[in-house]
PDB file of N, CA and C in Angstrom:
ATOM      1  N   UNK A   1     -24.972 -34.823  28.598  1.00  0.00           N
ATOM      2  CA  UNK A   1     -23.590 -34.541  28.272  1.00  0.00           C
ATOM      3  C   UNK A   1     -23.541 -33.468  27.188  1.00  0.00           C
ATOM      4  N   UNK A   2     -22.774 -32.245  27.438  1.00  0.00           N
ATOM      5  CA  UNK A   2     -22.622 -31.811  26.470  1.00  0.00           C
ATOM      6  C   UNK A   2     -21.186 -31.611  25.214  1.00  0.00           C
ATOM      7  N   UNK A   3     -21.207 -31.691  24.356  1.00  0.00           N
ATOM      8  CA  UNK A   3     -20.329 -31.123  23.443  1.00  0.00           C
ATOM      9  C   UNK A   3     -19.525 -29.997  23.269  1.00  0.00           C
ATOM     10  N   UNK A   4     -18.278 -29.639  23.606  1.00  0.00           N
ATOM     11  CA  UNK A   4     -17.784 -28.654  23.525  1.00  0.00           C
ATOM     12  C   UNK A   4     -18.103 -27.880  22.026  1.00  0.00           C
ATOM     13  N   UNK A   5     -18.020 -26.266  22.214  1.00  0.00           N
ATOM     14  CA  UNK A   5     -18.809 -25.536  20.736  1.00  0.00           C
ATOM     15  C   UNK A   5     -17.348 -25.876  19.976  1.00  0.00           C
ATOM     16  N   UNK A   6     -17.469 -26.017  19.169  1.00  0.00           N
ATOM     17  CA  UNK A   6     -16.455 -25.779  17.706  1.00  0.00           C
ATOM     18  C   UNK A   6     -15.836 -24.594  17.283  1.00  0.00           C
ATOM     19  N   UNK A   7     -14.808 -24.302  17.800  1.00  0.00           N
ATOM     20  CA  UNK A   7     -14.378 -22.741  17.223  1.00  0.00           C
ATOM     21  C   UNK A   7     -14.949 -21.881  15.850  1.00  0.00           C
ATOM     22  N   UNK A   8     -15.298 -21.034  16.240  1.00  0.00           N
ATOM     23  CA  UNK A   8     -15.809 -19.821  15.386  1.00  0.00           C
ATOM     24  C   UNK A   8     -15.033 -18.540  15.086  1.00  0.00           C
ATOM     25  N   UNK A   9     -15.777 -18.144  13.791  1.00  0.00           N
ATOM     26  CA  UNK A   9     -14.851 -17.062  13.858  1.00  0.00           C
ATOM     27  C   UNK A   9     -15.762 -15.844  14.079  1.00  0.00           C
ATOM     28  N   UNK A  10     -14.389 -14.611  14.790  1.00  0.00           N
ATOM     29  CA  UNK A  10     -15.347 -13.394  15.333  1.00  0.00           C
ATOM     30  C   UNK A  10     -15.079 -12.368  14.722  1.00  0.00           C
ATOM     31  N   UNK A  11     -15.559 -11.141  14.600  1.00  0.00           N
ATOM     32  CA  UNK A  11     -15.022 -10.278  14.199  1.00  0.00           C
ATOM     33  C   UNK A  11     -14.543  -9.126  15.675  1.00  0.00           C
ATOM     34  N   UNK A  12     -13.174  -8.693  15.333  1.00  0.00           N
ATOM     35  CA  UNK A  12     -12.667  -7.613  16.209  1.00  0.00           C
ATOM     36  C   UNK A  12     -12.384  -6.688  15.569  1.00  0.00           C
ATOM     37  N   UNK A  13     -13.411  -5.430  16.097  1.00  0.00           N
ATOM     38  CA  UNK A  13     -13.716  -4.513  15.025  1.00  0.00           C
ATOM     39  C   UNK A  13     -12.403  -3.409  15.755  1.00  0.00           C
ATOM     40  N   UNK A  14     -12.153  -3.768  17.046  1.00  0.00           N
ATOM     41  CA  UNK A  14     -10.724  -2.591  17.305  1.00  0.00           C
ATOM     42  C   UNK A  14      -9.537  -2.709  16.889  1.00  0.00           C
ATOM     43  N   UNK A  15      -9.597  -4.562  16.132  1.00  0.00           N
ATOM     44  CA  UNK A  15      -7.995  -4.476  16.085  1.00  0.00           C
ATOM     45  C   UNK A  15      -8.392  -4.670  14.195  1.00  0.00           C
ATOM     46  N   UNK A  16      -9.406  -4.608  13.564  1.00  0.00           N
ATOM     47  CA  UNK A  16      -9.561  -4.660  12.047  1.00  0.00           C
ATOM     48  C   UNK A  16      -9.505  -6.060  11.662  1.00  0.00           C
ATOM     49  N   UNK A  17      -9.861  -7.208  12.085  1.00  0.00           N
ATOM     50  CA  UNK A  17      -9.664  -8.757  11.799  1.00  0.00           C
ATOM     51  C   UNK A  17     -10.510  -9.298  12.423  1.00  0.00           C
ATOM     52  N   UNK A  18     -10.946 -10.189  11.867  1.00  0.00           N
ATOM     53  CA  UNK A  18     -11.594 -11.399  11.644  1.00  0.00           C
ATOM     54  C   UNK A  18     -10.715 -12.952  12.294  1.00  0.00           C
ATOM     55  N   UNK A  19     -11.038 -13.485  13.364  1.00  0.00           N
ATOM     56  CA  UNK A  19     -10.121 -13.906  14.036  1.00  0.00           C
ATOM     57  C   UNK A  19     -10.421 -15.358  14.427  1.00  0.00           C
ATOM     58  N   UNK A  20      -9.900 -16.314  14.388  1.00  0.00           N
ATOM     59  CA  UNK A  20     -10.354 -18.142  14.837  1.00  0.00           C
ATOM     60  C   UNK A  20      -9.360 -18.148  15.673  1.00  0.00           C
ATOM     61  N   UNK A  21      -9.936 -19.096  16.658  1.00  0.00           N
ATOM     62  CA  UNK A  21      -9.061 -19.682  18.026  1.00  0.00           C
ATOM     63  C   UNK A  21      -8.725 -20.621  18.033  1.00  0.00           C
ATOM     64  N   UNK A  22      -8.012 -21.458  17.675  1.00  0.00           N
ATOM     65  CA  UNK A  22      -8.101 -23.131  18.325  1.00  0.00           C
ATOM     66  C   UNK A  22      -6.605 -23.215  18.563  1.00  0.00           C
ATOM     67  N   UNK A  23      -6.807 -24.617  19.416  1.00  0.00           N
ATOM     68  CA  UNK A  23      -5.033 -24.845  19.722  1.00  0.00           C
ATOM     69  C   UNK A  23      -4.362 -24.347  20.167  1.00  0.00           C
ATOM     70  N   UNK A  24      -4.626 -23.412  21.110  1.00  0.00           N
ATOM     71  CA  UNK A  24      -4.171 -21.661  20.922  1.00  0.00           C
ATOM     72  C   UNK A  24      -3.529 -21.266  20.708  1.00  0.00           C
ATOM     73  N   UNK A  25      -3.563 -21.099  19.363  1.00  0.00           N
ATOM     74  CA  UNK A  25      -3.004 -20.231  18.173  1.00  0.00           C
ATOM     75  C   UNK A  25      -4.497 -19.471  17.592  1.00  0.00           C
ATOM     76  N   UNK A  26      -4.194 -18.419  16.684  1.00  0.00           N
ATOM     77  CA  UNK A  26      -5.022 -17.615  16.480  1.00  0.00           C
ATOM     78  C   UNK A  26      -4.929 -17.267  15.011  1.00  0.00           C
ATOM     79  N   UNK A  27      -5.478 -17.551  14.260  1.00  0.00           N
ATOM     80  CA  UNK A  27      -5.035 -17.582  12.595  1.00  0.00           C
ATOM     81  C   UNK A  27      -6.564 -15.657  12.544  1.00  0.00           C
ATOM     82  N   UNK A  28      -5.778 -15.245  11.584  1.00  0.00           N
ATOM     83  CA  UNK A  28      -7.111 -13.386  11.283  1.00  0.00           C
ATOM     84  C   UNK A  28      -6.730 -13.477   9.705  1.00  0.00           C
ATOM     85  N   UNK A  29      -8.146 -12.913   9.449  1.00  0.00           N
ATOM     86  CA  UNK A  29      -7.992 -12.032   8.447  1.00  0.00           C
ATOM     87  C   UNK A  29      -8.188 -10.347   8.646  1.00  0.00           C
ATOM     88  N   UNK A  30      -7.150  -9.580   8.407  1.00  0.00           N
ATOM     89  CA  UNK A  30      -6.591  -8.046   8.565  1.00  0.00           C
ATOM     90  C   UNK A  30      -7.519  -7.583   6.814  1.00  0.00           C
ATOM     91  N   UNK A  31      -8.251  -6.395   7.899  1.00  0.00           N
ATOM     92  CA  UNK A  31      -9.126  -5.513   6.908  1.00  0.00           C
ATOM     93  C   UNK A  31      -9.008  -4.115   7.231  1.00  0.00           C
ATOM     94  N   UNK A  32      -9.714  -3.199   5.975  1.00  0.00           N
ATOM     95  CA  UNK A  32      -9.606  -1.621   6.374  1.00  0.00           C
ATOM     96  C   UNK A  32     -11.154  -1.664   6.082  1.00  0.00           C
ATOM     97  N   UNK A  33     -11.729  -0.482   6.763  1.00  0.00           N
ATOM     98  CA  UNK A  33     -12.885   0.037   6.184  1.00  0.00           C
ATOM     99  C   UNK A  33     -12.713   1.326   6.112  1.00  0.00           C
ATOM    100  N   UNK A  34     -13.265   1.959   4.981  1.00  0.00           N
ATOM    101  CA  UNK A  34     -13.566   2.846   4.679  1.00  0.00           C
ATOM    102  C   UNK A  34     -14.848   3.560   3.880  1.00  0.00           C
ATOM    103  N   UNK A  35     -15.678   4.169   4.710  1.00  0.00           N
ATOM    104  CA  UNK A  35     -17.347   4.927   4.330  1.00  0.00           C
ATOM    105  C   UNK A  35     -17.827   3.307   4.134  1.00  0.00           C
ATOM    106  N   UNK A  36     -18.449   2.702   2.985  1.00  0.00           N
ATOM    107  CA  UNK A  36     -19.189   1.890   2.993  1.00  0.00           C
ATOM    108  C   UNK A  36     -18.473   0.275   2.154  1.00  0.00           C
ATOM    109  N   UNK A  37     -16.847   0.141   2.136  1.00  0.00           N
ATOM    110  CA  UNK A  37     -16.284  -0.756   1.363  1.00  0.00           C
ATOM    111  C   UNK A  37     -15.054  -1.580   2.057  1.00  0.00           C
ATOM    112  N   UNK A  38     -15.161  -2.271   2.847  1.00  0.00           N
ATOM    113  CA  UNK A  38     -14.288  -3.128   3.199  1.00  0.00           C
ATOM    114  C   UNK A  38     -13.126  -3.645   2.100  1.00  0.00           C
ATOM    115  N   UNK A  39     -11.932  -3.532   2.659  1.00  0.00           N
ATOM    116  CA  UNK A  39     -10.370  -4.066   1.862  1.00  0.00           C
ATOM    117  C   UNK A  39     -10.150  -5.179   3.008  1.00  0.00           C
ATOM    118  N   UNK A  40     -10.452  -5.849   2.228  1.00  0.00           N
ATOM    119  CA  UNK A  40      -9.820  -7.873   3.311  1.00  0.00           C
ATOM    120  C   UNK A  40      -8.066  -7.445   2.931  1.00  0.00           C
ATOM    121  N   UNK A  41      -7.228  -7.538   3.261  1.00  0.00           N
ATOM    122  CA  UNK A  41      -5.619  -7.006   3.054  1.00  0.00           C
ATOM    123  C   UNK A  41      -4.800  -8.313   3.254  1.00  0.00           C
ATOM    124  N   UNK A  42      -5.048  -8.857   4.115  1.00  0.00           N
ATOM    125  CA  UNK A  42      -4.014  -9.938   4.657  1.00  0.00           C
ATOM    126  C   UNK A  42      -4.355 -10.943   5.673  1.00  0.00           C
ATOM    127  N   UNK A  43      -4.492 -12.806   5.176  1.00  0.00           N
ATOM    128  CA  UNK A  43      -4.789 -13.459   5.675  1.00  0.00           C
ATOM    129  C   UNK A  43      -3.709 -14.329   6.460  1.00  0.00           C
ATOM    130  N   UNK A  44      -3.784 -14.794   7.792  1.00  0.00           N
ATOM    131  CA  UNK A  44      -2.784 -15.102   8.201  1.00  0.00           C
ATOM    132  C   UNK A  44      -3.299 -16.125   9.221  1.00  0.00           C
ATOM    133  N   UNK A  45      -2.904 -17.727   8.651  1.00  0.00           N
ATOM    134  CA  UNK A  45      -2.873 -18.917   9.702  1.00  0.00           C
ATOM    135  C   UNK A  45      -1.484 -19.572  10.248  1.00  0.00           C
ATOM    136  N   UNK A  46      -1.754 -19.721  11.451  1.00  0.00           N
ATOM    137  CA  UNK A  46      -0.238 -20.458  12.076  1.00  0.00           C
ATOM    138  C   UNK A  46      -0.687 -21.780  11.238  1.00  0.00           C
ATOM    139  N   UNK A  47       0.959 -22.157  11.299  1.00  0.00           N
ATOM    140  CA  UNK A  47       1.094 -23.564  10.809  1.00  0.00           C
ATOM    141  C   UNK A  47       0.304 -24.776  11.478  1.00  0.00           C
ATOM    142  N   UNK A  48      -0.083 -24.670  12.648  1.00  0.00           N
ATOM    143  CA  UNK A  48      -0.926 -25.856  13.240  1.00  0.00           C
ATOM    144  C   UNK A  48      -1.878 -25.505  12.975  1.00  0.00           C
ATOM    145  N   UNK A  49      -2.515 -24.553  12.218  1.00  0.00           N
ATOM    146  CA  UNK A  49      -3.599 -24.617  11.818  1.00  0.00           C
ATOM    147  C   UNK A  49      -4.251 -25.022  10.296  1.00  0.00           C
ATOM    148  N   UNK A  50      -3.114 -24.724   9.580  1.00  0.00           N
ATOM    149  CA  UNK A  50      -3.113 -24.996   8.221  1.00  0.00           C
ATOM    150  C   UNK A  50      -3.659 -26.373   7.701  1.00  0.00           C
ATOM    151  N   UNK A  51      -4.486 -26.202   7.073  1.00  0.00           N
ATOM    152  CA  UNK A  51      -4.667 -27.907   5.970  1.00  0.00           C
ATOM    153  C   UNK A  51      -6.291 -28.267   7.006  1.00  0.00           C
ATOM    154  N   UNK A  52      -6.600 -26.936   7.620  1.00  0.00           N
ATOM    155  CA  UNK A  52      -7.920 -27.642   8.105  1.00  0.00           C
ATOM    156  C   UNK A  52      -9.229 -26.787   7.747  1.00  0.00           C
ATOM    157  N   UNK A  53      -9.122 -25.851   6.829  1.00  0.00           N
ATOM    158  CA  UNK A  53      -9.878 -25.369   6.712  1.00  0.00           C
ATOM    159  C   UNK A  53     -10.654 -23.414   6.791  1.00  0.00           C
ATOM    160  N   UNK A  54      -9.192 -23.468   7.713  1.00  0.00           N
ATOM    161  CA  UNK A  54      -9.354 -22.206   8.413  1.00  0.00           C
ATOM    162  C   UNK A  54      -9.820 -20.787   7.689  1.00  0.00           C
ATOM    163  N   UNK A  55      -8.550 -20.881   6.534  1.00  0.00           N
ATOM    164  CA  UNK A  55      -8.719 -19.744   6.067  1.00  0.00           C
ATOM    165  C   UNK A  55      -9.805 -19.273   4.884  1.00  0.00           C
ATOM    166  N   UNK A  56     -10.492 -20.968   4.328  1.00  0.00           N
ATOM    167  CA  UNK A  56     -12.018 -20.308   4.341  1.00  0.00           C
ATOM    168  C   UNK A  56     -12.843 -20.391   5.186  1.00  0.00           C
ATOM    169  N   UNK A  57     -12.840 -20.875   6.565  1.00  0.00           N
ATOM    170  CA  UNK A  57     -14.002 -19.951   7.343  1.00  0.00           C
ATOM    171  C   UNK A  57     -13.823 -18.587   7.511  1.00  0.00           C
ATOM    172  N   UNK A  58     -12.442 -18.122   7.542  1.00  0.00           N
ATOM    173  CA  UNK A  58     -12.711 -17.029   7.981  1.00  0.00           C
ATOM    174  C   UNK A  58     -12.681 -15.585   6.632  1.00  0.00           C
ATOM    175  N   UNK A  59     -12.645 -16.106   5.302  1.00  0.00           N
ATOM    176  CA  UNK A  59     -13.288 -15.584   3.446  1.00  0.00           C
ATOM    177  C   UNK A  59     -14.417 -15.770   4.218  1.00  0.00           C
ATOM    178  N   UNK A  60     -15.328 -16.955   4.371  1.00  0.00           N
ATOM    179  CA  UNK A  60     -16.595 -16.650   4.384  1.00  0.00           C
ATOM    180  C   UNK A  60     -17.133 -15.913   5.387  1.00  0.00           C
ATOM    181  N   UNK A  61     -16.721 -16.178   6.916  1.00  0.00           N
ATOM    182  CA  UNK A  61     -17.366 -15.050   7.910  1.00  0.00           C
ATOM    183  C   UNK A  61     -16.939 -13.606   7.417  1.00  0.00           C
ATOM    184  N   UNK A  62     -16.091 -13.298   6.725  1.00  0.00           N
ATOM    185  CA  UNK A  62     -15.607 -12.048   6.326  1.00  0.00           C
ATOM    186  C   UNK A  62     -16.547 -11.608   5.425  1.00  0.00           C
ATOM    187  N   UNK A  63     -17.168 -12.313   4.428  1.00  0.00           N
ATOM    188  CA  UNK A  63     -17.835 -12.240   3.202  1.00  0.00           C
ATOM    189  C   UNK A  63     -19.671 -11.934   3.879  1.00  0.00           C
ATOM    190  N   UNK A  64     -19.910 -12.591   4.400  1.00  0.00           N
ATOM    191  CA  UNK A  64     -21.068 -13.014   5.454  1.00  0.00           C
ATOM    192  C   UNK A  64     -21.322 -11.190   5.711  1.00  0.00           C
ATOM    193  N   UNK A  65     -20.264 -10.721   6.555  1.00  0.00           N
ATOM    194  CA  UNK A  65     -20.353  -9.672   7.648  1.00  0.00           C
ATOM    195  C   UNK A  65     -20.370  -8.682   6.649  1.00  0.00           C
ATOM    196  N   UNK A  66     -20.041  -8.573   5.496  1.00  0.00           N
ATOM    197  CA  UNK A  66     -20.039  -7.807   4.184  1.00  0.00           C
ATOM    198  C   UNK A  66     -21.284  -7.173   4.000  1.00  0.00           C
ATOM    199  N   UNK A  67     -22.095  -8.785   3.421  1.00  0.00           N
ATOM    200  CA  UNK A  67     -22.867  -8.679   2.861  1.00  0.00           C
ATOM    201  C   UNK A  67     -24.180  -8.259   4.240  1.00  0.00           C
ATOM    202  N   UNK A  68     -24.170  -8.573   5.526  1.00  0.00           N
ATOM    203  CA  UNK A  68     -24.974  -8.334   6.428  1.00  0.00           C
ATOM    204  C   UNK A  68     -25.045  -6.508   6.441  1.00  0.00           C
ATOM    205  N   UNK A  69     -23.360  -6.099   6.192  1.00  0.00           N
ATOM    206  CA  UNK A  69     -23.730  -4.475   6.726  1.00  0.00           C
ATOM    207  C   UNK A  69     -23.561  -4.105   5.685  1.00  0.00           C
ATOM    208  N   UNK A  70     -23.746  -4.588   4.407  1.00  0.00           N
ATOM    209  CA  UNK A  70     -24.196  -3.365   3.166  1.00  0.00           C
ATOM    210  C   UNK A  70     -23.121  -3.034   2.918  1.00  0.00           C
ATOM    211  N   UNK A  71     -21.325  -4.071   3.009  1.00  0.00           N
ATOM    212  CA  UNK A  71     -20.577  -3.522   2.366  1.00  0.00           C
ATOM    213  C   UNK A  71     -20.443  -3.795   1.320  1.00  0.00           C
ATOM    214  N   UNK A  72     -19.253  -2.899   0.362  1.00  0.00           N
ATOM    215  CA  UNK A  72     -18.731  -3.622  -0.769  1.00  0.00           C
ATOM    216  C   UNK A  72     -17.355  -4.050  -0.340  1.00  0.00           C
ATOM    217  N   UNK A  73     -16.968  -4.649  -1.386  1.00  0.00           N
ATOM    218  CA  UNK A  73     -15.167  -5.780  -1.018  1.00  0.00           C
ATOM    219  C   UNK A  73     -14.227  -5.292  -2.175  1.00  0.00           C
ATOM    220  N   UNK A  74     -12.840  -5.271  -1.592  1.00  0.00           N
ATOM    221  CA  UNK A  74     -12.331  -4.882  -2.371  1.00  0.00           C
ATOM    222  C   UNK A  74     -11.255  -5.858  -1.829  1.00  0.00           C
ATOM    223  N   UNK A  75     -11.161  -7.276  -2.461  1.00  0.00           N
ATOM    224  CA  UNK A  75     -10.092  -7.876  -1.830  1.00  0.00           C
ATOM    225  C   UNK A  75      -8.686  -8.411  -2.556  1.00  0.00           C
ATOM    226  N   UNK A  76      -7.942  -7.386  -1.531  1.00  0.00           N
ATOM    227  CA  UNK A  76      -6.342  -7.209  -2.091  1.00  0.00           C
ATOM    228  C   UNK A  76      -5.505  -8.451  -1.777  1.00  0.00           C
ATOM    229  N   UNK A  77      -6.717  -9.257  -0.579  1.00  0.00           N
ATOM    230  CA  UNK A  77      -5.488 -10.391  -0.238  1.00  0.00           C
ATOM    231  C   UNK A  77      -5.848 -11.530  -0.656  1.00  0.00           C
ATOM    232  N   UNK A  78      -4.869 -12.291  -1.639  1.00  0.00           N
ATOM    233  CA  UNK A  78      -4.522 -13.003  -2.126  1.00  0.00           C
ATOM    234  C   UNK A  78      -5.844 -14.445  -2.223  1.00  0.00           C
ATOM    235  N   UNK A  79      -5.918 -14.820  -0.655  1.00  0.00           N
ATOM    236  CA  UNK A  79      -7.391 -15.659  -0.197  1.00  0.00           C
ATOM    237  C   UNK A  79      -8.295 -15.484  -0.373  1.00  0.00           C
ATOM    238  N   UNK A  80      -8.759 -13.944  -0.134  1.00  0.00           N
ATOM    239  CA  UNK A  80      -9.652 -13.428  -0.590  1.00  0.00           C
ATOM    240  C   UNK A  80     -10.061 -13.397  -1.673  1.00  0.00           C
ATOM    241  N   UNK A  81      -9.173 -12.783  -2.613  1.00  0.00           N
ATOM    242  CA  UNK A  81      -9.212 -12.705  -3.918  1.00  0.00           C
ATOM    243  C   UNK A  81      -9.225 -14.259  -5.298  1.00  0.00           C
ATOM    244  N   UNK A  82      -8.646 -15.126  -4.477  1.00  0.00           N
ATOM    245  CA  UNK A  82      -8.615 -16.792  -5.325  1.00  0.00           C
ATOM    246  C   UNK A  82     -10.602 -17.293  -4.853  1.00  0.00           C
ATOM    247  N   UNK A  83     -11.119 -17.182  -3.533  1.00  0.00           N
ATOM    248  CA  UNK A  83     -11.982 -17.522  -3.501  1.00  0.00           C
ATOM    249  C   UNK A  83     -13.479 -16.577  -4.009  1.00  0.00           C
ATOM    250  N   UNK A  84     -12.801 -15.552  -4.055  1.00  0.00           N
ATOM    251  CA  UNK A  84     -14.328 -14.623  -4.714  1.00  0.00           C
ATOM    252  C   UNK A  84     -14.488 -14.794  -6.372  1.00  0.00           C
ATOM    253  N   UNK A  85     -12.975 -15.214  -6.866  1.00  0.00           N
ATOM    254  CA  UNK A  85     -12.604 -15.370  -8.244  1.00  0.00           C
ATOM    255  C   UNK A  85     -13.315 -16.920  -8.842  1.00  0.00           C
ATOM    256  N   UNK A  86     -13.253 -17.762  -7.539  1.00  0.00           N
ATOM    257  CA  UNK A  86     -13.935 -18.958  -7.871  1.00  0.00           C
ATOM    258  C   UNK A  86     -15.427 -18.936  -7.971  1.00  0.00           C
ATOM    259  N   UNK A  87     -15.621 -18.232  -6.988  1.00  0.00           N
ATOM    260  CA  UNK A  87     -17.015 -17.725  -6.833  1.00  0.00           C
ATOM    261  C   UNK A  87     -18.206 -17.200  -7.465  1.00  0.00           C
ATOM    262  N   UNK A  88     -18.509 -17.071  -8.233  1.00  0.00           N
ATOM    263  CA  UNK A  88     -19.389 -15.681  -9.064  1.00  0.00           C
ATOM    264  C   UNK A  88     -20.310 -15.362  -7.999  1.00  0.00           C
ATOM    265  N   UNK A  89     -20.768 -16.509  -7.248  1.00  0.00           N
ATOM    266  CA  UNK A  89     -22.201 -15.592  -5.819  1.00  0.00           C
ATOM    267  C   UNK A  89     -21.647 -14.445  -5.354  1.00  0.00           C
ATOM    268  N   UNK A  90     -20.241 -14.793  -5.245  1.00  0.00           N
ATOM    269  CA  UNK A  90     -20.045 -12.954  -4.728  1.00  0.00           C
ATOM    270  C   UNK A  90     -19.636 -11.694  -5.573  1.00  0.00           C
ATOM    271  N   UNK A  91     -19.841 -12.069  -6.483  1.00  0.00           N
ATOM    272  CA  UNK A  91     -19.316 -11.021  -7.480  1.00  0.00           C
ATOM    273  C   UNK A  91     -20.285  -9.819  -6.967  1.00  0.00           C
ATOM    274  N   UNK A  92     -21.130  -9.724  -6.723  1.00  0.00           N
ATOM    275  CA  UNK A  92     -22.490  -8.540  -6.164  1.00  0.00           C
ATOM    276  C   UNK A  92     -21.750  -7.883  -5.094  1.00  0.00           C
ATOM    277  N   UNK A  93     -21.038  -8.431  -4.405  1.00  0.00           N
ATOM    278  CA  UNK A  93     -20.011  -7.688  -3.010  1.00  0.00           C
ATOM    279  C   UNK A  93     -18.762  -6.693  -3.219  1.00  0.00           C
ATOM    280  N   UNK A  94     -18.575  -6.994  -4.910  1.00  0.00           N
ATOM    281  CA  UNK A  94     -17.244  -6.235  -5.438  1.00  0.00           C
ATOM    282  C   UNK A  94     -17.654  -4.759  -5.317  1.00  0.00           C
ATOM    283  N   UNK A  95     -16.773  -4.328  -4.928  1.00  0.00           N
ATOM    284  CA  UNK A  95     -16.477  -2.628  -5.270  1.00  0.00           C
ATOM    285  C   UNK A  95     -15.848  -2.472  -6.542  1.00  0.00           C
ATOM    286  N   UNK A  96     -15.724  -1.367  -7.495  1.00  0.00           N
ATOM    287  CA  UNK A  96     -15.373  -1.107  -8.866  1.00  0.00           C
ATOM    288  C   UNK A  96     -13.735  -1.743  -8.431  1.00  0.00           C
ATOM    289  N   UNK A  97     -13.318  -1.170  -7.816  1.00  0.00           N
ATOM    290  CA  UNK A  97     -11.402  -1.739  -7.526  1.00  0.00           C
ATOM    291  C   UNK A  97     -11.245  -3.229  -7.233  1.00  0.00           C
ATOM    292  N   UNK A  98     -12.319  -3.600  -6.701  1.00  0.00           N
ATOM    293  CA  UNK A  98     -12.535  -5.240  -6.683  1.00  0.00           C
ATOM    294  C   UNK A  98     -12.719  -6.374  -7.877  1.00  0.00           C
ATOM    295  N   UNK A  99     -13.806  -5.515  -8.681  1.00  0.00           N
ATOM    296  CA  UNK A  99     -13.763  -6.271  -9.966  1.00  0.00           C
ATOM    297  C   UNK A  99     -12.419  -6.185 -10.164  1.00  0.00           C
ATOM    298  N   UNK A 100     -11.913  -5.059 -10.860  1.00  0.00           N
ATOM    299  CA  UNK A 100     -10.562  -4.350 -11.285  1.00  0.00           C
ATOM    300  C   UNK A 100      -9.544  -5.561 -11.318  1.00  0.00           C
ATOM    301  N   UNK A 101      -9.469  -5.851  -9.568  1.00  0.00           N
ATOM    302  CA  UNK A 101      -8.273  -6.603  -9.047  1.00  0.00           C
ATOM    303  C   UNK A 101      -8.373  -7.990  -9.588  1.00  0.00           C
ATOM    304  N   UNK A 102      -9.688  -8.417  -9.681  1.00  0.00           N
ATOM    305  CA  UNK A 102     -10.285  -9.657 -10.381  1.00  0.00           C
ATOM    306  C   UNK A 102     -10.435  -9.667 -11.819  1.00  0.00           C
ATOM    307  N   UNK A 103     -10.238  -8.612 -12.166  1.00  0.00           N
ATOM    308  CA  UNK A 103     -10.175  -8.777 -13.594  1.00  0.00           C
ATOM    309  C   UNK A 103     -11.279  -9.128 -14.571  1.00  0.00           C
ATOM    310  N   UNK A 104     -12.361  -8.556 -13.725  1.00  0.00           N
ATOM    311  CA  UNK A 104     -14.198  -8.872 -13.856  1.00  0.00           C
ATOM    312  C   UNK A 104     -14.551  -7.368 -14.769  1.00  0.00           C
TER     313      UNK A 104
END
């Protein structure tokens, strides 16, 4: 018997987000890149998704994919920015405008 997989999150590099499925509804986190520094901009879960977790899996797959391609972060959105602030492991991912925004 098998187990259905557990929704994951993906990255969609045509539409700029970071994206979870379940329920089908579709909660993203909306990014820019530019040369070598990712801007996380705007996190966004439907309400049936809320209170489960979502929007840090998808800080951390965002954070993950960062640190895999050698970016830096510059995160303007709000989620982003409360969990990297909690964080110090990621302080190494900040771009100079990132500390800035963090106040590092």
């Amino acid at each position: 018997m098998t187990t259905p997989s557990s929704p994951s999150v993906q990255d969609n590099p045509s539409k700029h987000r970071f994206e979870f499925e379940s329920q089908g509804e579709r909660a993203v986190a909306i990014y820019s890149l530019a040369g070598d520094v990712i801007t996380f901009i705007h996190t966004l879960v439907p309400e049936a998704l809320q209170g489960q977790g979502v929007a840090r899996q998808l800080v951390l797959a965002g954070l993950a994919s960062a640190r895999e391609r050698g970016l830096r972060v510059i995160p303007q959105c709000p989620v982003f920015a409360a969990y990297m602030r909690s964080h110090p492991e990621t302080h190494d991912l900040l771009a100079d405008e990132g500390r800035a925004l963090l106040g590092l």
